[in-house]
Protein backbone atom coordinates (compact mmCIF):
# COMPACT_ATOMS: atom_id res chain seq x y z
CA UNK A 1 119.16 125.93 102.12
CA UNK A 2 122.39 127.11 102.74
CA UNK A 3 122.68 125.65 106.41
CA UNK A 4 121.08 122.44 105.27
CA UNK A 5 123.92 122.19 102.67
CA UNK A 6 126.80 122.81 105.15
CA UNK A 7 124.94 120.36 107.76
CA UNK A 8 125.21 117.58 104.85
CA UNK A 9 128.20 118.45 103.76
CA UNK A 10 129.79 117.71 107.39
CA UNK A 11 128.00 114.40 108.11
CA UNK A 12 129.90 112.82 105.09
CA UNK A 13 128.04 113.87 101.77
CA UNK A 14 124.57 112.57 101.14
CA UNK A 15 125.35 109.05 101.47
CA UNK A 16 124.70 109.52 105.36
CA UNK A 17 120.95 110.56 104.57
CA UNK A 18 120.77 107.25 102.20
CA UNK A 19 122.13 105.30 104.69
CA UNK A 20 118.75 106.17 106.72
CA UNK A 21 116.90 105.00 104.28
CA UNK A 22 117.41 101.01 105.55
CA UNK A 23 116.61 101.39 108.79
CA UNK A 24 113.57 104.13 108.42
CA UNK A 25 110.43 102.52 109.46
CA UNK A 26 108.19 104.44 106.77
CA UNK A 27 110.35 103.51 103.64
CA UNK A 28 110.44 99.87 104.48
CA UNK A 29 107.11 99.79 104.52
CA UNK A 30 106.70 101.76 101.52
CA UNK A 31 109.34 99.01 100.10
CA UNK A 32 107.28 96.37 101.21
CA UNK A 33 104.41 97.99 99.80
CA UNK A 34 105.62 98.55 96.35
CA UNK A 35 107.62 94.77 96.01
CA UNK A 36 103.41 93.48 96.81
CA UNK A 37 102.16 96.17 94.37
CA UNK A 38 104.77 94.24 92.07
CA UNK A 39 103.54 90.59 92.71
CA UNK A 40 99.86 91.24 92.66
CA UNK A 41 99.41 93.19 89.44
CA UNK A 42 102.66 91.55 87.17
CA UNK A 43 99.95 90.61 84.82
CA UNK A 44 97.71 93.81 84.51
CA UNK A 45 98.12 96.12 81.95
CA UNK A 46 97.48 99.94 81.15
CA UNK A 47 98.41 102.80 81.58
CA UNK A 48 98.77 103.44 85.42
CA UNK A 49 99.52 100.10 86.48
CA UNK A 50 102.50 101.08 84.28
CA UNK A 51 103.02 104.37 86.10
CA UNK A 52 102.80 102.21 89.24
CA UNK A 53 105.20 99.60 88.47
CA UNK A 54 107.42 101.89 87.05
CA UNK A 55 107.74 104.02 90.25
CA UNK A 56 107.63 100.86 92.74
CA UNK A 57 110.78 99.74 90.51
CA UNK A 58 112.27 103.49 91.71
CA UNK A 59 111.71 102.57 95.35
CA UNK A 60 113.07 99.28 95.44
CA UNK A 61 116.28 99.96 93.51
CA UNK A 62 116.75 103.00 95.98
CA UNK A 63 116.23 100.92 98.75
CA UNK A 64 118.75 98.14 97.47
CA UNK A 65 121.37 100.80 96.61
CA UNK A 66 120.61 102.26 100.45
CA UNK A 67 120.82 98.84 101.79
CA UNK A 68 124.05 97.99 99.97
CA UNK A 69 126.09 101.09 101.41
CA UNK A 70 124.57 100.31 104.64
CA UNK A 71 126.52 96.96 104.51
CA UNK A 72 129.46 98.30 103.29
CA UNK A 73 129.70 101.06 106.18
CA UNK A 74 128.68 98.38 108.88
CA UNK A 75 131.26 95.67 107.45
């Protein structure tokens, strides 16, 4: 834990393991994934389409707040 914490520390803080967040293969298709899981069931209802929507809301607003600093470091 300890070594992990220095290693971060060093590379700039966490914001340099966010920034690898917009370019990680996995997480844009998870982002993908969850912005479909958005359009397809906007009109179901209950309780874990909730829970779904809810955490697909999570992903995408991580991935726009990854994608933003990613600009702002490249410009």
């Amino acid at each position: 834990m300890i070594i992990k914490l220095n290693s971060i520390l060093r590379n700039g803080g966490e914001i340099v393991e966010l920034l690898e967040l917009t370019y990680s293969p996995l997480y844009l298709v998870m982002a993908v994934m969850c912005s479909l899981y958005l359009i397809l069931f906007r009109k179901e209802k209950g309780c874990m389409v909730l829970a779904g929507k809810i955490y697909s809301i999570f992903i995408l607003a991580v991935y726009l707040i990854a994608f933003s600093l990613f600009l702002r470091s490249v410009l």
